[in-house]
C-alpha atoms as a PDB file:
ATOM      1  CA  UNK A   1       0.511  17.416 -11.148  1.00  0.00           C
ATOM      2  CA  UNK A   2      -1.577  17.011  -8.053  1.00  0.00           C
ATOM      3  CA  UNK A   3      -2.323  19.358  -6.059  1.00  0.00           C
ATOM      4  CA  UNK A   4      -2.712  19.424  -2.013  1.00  0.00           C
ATOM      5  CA  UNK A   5      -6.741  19.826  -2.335  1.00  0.00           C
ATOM      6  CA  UNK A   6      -6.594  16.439  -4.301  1.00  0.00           C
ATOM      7  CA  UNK A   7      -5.040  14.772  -1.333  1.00  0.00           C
ATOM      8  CA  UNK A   8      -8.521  13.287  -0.737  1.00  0.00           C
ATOM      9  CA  UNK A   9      -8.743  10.029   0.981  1.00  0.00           C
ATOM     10  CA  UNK A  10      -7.552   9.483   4.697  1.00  0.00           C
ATOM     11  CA  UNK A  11      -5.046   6.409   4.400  1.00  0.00           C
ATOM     12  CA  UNK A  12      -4.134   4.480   7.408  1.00  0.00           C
ATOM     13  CA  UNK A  13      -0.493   2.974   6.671  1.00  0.00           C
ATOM     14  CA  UNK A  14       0.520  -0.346   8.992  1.00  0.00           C
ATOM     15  CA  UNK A  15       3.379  -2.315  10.332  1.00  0.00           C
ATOM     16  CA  UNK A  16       4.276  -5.535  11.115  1.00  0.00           C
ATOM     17  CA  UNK A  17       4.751  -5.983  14.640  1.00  0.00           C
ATOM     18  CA  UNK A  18       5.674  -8.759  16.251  1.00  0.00           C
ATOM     19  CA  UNK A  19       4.244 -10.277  19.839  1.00  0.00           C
ATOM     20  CA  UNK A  20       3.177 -13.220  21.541  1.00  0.00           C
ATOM     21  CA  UNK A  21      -0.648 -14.797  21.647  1.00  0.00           C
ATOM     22  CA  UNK A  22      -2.317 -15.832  24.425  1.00  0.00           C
ATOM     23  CA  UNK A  23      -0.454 -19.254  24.421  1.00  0.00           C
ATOM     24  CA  UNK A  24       3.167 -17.537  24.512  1.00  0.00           C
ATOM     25  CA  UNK A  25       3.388 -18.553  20.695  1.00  0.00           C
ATOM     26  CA  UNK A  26       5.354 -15.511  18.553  1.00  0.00           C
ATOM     27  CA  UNK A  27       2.664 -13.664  15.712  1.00  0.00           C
ATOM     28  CA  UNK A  28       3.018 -11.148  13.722  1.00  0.00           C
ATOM     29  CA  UNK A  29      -0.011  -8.085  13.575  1.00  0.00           C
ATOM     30  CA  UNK A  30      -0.359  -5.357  12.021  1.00  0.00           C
ATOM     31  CA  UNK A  31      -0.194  -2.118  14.218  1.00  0.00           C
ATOM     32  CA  UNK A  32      -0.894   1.961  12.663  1.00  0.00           C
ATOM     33  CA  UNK A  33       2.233   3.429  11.718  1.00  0.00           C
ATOM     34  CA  UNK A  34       0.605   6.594  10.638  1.00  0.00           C
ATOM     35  CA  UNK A  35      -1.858   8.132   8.881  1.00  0.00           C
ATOM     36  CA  UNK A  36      -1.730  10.303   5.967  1.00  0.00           C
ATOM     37  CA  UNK A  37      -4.008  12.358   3.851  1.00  0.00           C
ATOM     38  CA  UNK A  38      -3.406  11.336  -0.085  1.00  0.00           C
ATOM     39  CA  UNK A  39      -4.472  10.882  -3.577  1.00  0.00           C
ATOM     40  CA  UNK A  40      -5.562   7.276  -4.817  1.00  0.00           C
ATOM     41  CA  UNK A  41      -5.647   6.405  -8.696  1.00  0.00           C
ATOM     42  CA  UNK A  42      -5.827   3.403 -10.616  1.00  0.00           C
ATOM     43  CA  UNK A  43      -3.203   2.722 -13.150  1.00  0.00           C
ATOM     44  CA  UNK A  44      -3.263  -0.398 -15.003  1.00  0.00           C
ATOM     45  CA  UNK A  45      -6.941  -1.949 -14.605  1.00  0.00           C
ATOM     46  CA  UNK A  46      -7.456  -5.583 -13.882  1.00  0.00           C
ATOM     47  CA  UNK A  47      -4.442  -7.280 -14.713  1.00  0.00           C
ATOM     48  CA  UNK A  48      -4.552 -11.474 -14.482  1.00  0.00           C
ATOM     49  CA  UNK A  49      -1.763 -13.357 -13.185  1.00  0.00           C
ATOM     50  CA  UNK A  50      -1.333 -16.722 -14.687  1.00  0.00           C
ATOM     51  CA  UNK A  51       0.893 -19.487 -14.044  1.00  0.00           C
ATOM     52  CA  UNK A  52      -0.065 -20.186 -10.665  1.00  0.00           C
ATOM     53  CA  UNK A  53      -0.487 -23.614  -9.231  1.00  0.00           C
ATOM     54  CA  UNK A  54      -2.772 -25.906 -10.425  1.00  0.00           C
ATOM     55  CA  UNK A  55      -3.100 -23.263 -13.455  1.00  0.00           C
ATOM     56  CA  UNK A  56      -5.536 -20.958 -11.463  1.00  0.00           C
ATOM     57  CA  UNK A  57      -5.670 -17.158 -11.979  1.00  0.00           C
ATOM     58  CA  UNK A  58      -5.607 -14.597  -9.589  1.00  0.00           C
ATOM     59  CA  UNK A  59      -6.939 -10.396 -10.198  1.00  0.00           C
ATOM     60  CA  UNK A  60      -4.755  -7.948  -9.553  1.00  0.00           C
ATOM     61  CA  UNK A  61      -5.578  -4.332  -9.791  1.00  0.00           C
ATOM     62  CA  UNK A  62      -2.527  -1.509  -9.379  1.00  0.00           C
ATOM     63  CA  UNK A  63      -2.849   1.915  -7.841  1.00  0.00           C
ATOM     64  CA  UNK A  64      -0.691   4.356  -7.465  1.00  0.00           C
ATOM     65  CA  UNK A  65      -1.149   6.396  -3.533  1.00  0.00           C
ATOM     66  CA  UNK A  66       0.035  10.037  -3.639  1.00  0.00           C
ATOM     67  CA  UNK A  67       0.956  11.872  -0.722  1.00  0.00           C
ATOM     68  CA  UNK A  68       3.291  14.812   0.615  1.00  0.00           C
ATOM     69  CA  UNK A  69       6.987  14.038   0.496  1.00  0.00           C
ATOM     70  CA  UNK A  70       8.058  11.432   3.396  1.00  0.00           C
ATOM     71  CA  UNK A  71      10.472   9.290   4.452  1.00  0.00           C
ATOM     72  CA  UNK A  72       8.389   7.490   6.614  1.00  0.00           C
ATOM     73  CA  UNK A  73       7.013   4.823   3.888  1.00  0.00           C
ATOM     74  CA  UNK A  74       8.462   1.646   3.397  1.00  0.00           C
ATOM     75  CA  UNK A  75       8.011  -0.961   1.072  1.00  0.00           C
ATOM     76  CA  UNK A  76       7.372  -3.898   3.846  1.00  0.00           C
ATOM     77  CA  UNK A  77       4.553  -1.489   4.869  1.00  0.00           C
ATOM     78  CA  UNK A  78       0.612  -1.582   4.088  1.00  0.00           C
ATOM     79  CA  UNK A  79      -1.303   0.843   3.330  1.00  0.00           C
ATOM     80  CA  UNK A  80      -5.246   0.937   4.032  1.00  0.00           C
ATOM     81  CA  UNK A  81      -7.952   2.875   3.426  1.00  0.00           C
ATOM     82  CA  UNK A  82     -11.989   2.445   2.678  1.00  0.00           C
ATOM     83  CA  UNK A  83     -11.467  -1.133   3.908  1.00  0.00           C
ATOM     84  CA  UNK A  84      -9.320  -1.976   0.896  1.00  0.00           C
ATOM     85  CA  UNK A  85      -5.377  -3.120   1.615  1.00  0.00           C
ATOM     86  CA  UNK A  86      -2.899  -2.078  -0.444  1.00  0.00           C
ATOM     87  CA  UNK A  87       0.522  -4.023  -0.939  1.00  0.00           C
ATOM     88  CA  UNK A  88       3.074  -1.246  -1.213  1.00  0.00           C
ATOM     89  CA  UNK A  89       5.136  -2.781  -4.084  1.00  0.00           C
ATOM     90  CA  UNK A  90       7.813   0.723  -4.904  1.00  0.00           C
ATOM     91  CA  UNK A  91       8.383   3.791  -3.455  1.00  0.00           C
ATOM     92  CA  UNK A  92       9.194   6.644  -5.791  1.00  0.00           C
ATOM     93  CA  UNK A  93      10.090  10.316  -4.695  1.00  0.00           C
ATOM     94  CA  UNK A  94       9.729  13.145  -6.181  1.00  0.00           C
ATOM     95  CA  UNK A  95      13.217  14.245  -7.343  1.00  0.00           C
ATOM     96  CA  UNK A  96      12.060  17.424  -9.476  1.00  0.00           C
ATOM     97  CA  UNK A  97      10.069  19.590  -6.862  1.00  0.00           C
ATOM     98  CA  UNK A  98      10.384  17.444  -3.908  1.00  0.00           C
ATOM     99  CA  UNK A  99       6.741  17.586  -3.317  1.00  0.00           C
ATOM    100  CA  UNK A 100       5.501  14.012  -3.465  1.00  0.00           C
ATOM    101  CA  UNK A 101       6.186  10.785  -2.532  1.00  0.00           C
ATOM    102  CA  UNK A 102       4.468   8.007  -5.019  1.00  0.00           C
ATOM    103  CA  UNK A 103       3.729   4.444  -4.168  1.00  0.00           C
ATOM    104  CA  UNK A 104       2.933   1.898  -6.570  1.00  0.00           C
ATOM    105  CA  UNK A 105       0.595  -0.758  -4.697  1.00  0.00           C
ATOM    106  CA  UNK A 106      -1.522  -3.633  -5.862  1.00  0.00           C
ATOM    107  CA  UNK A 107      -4.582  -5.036  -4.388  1.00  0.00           C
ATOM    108  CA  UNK A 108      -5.772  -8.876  -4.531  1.00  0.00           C
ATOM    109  CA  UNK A 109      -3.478 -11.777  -4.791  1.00  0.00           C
ATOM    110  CA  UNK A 110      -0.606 -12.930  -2.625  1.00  0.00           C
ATOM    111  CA  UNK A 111      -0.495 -11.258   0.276  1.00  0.00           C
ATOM    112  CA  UNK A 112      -2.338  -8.010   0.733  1.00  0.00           C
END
């Protein structure tokens, strides 16, 4: 169990937003959603993906991001913190105390 003094690290989650550039052409930033204070643990190590084109692998690592219970996560959301992106891959909450919301997040590879 973790408790609140373990919500250590000051993560910055993000949104997709979309706008125009300077030549009236639609793209898509990232803009703060919110920030929360939480706990970040590695779960799994350094995990290799394989079968990607051209037979090239690819690290992935997978954390898992702790924080007090919200609905405010979503799974098309980022989450940042330390300079390191994390993909949000699940969002699990905490159906026993209704304490914590859990993400499971990967970094490296497609996407992050």
């Amino acid at each position: 169990m973790t408790e609140i003094g373990k919500l250590n690290r000051r993560v910055t989650f993000r949104r997709r937003d979309g706008t125009t550039d300077a030549a009236g052409q639609p793209s898509e930033i990232w803009v703060v959603a919110f920030k929360r204070w939480a706990n970040i643990a590695g779960t799994s190590g350094l995990k290799t993906i394989t079968g990607a084109p051209g037979g090239v692998s690819s690290s992935v690592t997978q954390y898992s991001i702790r924080l007090r219970r919200t609905a405010d996560v979503t799974d098309d959301m980022r989450a940042e913190c330390g300079g390191v992106v994390y993909r949000i891959i699940s969002i699990q909450q905490d159906e026993s105390d209704l304490r914590w919301t859990d993400l499971v997040c990967q970094v490296g590879a497609a996407g992050a």
